[in-house]
C-alpha atoms as a PDB file:
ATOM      1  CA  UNK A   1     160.531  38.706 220.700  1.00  0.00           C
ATOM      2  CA  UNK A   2     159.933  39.639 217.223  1.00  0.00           C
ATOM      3  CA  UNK A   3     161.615  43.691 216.465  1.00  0.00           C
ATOM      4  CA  UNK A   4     159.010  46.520 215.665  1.00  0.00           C
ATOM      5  CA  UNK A   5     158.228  46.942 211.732  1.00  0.00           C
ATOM      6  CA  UNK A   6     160.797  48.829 210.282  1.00  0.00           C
ATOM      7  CA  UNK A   7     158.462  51.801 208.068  1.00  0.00           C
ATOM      8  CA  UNK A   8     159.258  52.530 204.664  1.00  0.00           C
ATOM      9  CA  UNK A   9     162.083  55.342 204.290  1.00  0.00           C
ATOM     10  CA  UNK A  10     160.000  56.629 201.112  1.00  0.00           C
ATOM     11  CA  UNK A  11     156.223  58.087 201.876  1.00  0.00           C
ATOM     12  CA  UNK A  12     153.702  56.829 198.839  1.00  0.00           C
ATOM     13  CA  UNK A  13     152.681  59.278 196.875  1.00  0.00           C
ATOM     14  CA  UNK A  14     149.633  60.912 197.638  1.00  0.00           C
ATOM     15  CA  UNK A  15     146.009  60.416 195.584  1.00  0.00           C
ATOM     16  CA  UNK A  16     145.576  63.411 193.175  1.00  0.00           C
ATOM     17  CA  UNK A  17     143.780  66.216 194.585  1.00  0.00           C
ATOM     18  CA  UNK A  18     144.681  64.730 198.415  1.00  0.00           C
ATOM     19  CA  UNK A  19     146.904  66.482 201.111  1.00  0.00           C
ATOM     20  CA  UNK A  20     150.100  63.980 201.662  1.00  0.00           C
ATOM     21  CA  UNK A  21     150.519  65.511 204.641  1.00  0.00           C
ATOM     22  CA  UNK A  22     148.834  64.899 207.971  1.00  0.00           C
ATOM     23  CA  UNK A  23     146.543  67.852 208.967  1.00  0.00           C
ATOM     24  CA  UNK A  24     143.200  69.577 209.030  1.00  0.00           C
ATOM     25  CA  UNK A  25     143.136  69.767 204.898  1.00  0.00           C
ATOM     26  CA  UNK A  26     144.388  65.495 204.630  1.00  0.00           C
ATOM     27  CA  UNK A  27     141.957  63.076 204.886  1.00  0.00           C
ATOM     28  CA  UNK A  28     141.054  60.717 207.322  1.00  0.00           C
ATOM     29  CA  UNK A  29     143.736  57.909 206.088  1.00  0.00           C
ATOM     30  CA  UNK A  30     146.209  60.408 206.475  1.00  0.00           C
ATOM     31  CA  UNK A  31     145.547  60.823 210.075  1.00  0.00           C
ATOM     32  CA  UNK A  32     144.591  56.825 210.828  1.00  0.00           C
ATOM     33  CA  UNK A  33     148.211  56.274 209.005  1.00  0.00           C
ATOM     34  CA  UNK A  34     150.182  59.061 211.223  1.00  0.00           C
ATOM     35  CA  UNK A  35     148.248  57.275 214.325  1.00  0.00           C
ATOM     36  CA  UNK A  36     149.367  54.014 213.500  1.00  0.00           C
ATOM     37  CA  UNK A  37     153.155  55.159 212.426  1.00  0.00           C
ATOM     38  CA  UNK A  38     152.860  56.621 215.837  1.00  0.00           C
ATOM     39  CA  UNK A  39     151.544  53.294 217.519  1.00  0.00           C
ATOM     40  CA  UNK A  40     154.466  51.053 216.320  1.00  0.00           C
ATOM     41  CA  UNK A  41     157.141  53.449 217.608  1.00  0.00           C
ATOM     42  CA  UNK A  42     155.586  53.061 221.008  1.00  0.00           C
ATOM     43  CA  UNK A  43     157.494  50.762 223.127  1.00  0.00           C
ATOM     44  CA  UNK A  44     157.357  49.367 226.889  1.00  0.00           C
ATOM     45  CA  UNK A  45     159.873  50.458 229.421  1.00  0.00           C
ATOM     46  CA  UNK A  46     160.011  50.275 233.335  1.00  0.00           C
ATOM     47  CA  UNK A  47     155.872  49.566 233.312  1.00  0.00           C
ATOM     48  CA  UNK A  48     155.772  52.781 231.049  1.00  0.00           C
ATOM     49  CA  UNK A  49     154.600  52.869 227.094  1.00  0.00           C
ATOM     50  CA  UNK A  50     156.772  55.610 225.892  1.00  0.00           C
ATOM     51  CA  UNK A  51     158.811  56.893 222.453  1.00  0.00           C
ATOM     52  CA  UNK A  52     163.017  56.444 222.188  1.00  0.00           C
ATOM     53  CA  UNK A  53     164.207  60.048 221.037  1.00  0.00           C
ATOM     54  CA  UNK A  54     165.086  59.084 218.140  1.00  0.00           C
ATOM     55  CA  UNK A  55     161.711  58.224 216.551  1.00  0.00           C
ATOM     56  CA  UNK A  56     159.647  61.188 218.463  1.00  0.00           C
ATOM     57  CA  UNK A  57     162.371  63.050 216.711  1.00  0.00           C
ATOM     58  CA  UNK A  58     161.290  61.506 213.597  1.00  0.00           C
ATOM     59  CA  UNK A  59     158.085  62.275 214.030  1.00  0.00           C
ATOM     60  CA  UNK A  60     158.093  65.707 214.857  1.00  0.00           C
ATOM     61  CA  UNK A  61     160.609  66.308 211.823  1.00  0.00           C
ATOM     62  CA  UNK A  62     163.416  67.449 213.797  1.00  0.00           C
ATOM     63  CA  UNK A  63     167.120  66.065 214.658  1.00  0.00           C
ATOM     64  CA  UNK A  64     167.676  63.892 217.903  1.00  0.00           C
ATOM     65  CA  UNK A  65     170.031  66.521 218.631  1.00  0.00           C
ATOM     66  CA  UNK A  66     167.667  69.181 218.594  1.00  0.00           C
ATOM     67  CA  UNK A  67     165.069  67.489 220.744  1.00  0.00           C
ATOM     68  CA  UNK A  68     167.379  66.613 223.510  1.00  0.00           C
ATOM     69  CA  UNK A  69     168.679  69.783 223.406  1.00  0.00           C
ATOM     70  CA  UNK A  70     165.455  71.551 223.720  1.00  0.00           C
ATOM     71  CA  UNK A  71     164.648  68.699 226.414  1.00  0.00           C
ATOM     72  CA  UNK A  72     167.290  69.569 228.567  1.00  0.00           C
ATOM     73  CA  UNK A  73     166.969  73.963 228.274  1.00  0.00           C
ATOM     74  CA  UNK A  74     163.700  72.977 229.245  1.00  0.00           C
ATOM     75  CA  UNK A  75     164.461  70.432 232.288  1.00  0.00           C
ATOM     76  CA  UNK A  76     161.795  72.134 234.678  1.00  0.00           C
ATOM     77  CA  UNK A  77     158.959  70.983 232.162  1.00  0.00           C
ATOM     78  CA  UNK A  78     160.025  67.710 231.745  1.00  0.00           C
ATOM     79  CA  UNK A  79     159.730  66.007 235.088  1.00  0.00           C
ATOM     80  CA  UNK A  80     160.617  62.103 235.785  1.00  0.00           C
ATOM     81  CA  UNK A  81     157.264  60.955 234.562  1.00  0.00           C
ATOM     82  CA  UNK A  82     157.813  62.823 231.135  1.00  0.00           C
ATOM     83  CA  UNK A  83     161.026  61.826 230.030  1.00  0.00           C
ATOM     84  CA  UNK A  84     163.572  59.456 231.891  1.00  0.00           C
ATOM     85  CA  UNK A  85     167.163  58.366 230.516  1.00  0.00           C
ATOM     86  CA  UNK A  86     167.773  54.488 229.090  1.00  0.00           C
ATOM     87  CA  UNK A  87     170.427  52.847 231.167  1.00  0.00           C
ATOM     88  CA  UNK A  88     173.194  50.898 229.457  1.00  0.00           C
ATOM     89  CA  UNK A  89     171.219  47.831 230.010  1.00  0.00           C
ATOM     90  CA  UNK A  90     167.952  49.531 228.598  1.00  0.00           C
ATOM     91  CA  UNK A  91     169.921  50.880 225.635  1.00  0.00           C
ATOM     92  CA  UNK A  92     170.924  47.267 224.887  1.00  0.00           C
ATOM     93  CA  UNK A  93     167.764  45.815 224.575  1.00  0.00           C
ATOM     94  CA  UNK A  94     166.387  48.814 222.418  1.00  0.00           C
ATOM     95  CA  UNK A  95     169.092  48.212 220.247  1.00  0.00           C
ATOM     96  CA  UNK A  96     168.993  44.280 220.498  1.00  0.00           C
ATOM     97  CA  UNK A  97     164.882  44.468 219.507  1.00  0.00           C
ATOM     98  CA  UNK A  98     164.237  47.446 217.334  1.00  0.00           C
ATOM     99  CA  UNK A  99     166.382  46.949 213.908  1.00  0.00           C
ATOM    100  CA  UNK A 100     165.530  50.788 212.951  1.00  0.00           C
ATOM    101  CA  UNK A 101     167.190  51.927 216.140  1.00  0.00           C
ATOM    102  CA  UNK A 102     170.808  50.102 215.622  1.00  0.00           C
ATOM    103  CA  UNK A 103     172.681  52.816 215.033  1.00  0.00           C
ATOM    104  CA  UNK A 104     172.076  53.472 218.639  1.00  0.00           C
ATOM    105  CA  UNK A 105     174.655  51.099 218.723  1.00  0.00           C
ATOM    106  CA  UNK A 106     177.617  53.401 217.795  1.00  0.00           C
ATOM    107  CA  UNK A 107     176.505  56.306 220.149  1.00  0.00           C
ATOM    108  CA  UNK A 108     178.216  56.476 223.390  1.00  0.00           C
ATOM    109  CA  UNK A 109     174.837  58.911 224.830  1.00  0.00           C
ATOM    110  CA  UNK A 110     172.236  56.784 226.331  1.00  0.00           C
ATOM    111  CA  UNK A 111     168.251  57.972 224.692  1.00  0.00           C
ATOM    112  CA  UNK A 112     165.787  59.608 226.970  1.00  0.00           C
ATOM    113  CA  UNK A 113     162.400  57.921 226.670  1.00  0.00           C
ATOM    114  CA  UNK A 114     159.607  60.259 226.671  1.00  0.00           C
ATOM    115  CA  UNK A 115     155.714  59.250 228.365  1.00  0.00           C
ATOM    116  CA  UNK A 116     152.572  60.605 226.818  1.00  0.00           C
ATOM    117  CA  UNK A 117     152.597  63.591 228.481  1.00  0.00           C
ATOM    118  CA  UNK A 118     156.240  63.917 228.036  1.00  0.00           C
ATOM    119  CA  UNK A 119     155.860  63.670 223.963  1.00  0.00           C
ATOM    120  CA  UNK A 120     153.061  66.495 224.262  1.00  0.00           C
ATOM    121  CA  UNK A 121     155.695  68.729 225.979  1.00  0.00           C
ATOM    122  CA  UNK A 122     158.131  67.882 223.673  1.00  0.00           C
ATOM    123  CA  UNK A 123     155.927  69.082 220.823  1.00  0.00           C
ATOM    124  CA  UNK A 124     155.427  72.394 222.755  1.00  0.00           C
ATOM    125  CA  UNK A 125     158.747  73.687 223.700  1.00  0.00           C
ATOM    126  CA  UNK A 126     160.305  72.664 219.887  1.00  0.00           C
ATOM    127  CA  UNK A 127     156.674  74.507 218.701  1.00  0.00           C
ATOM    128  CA  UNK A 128     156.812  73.669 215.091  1.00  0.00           C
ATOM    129  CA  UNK A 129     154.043  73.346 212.847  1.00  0.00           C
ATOM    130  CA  UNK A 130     155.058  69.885 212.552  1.00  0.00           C
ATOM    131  CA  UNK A 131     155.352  69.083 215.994  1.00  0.00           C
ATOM    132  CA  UNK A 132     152.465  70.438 216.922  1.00  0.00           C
ATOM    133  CA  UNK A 133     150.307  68.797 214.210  1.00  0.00           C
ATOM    134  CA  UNK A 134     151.936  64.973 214.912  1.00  0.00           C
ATOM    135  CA  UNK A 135     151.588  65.435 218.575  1.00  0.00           C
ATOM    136  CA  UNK A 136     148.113  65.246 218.075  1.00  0.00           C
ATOM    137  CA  UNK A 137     148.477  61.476 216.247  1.00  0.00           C
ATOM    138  CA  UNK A 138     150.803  60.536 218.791  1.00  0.00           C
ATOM    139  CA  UNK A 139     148.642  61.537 221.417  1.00  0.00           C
ATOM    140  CA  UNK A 140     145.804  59.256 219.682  1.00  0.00           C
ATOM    141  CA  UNK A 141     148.385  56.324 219.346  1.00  0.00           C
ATOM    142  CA  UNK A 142     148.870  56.515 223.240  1.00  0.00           C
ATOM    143  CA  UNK A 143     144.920  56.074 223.823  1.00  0.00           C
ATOM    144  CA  UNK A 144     144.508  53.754 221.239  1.00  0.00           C
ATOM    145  CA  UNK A 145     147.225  51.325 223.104  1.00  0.00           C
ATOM    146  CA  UNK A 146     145.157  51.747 226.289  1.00  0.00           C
ATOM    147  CA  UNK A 147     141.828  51.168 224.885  1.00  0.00           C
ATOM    148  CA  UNK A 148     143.332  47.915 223.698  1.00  0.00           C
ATOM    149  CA  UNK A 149     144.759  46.445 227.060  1.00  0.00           C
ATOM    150  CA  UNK A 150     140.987  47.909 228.748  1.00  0.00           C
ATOM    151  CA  UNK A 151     139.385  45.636 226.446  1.00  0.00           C
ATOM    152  CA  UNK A 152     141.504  42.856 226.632  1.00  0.00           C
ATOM    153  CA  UNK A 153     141.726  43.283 230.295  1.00  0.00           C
ATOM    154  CA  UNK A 154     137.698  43.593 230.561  1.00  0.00           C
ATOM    155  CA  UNK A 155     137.272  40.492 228.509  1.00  0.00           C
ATOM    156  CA  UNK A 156     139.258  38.402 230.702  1.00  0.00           C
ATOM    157  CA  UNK A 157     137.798  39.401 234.028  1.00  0.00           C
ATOM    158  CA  UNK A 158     134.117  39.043 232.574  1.00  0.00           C
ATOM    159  CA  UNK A 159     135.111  35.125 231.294  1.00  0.00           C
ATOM    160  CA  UNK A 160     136.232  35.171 234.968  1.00  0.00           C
ATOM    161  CA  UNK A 161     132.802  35.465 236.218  1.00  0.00           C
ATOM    162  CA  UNK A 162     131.350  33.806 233.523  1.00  0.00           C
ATOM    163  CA  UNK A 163     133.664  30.585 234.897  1.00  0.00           C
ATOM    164  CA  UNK A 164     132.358  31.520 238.330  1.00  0.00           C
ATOM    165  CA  UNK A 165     128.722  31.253 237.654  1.00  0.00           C
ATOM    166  CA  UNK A 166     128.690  27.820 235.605  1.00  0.00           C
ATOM    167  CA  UNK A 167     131.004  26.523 238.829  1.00  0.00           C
ATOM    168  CA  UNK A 168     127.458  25.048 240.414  1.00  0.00           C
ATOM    169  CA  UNK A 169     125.917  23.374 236.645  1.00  0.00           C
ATOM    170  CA  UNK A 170     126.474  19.901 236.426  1.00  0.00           C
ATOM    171  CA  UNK A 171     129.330  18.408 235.788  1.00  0.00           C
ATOM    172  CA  UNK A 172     128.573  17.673 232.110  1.00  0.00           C
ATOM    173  CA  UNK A 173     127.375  21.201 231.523  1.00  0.00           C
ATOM    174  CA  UNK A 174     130.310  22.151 233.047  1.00  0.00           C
ATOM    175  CA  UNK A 175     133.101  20.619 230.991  1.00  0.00           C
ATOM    176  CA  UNK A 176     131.423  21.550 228.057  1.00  0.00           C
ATOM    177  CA  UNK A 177     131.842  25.771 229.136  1.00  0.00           C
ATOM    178  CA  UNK A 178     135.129  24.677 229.974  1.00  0.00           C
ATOM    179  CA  UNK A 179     136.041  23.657 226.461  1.00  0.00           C
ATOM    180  CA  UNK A 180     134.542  27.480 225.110  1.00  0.00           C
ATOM    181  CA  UNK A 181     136.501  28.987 227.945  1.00  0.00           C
ATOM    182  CA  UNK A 182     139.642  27.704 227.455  1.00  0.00           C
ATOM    183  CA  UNK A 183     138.832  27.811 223.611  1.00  0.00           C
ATOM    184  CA  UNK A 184     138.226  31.842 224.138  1.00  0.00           C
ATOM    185  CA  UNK A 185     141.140  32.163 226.101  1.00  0.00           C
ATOM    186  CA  UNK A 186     143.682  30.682 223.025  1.00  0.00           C
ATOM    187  CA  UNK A 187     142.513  33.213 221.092  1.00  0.00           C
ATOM    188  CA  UNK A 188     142.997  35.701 223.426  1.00  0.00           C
ATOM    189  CA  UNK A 189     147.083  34.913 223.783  1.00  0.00           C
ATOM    190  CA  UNK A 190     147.860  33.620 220.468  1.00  0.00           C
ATOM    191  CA  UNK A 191     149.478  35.822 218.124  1.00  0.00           C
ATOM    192  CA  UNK A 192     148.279  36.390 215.277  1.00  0.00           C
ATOM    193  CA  UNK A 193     150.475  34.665 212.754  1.00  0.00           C
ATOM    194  CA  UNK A 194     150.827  37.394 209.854  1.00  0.00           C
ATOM    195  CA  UNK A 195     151.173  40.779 212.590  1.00  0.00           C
ATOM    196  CA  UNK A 196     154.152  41.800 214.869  1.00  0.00           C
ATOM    197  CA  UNK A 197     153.484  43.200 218.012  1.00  0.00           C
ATOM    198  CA  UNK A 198     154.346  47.080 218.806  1.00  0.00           C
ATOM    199  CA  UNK A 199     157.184  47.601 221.003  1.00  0.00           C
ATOM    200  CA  UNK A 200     158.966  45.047 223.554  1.00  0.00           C
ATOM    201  CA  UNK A 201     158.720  43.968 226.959  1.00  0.00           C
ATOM    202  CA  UNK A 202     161.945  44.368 228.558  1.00  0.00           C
ATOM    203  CA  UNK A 203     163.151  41.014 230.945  1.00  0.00           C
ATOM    204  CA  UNK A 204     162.326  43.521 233.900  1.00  0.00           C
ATOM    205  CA  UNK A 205     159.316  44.299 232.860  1.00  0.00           C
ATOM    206  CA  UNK A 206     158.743  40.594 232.495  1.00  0.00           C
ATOM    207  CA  UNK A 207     159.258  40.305 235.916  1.00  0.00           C
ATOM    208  CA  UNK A 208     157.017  43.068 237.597  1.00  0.00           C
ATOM    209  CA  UNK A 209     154.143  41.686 235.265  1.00  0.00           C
ATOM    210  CA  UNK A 210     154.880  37.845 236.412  1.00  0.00           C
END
């Protein structure tokens, strides 16, 4: 599978007379960019959409060291469905995947992985301006991921029906629905040529879904 987008180490400049930084005063392409910075960080482990430490780190301006740490002073906030540690394997296949993250590579510690909920507690126990601003966005990236599988999920089960209730037409009728079905359903699955999708499914996850 295709890695995550690497973003551009330099920010572009901001209009004149525009915030360049996301918050109440920026405007709304500042927040629909921080949302979708957000978005592509998000990646799929163990069934679970969550953010490496290293890029909620990013996001929240802070070191990886400093979030762990803060993670771990903290361990009674941060139960298993908030943050859970990368195995070796895990690790790998971050690494193998996601070209930003290769320096992982070189680090003997394995990365924690933090949910949702586990990236809103992050942003509270650090309680920086920053933090608490971006947790907002990455909150917003979260739904925006789920709103997207609803639909696509919705879609497919109302084609379901759809394929149901043509079942008695005739036959005629029939094959010709079948040709928009399965002409729907293409476009459903294939990837769009010129976009990369956010995050990876790891071979396990590949498994529970199959």
């Amino acid at each position: 599978m295709p890695p995550i987008r690497r973003l551009n180490r330099k920010a572009a400049p901001a209009p004149k007379g525009t915030s360049s930084s996301p918050g109440p005063a920026g405007r709304p392409a500042a927040a629909l960019l921080s949302v979708a910075r957000a978005a592509r960080r998000i990646l799929h482990l163990r069934g679970q959409k969550v953010l490496v430490d290293a890029d909620l780190a990013a996001l929240y301006g802070v070191s990886t060291k400093r979030l762990n740490q803060q993670t771990r002073r903290n361990a009674e906030r941060f139960p298993p469905d908030f943050v859970f540690e990368l195995t070796p394997q895990e690790k790998a296949g971050v690494v193998a995947n996601c070209n930003h993250l290769a320096k992982l590579r070189f680090s003997a510690a394995l990365p924690l992985a933090f949910t949702e909920h586990g990236a809103l507690m992050a942003a509270s126990v650090l309680n920086t301006p920053r933090a608490v601003e971006m947790s907002r966005y990455v909150v917003r990236a979260f739904v925006r991921l789920r709103e997207v599988l609803a639909t696509h999920k919705a879609l497919a089960r109302k084609l379901e029906e759809l394929e149901r209730a043509v079942a008695t037409l005739d036959a005629q009728t029939d094959a010709r629905f079948r040709e928009a079905f399965d002409a729907i359903r293409a476009l459903m699955t294939q990837p769009e040529p010129k976009r990369r999708p956010i995050g990876f499914v790891t071979p396990e996850d590949r498994k529970r879904r199959g």
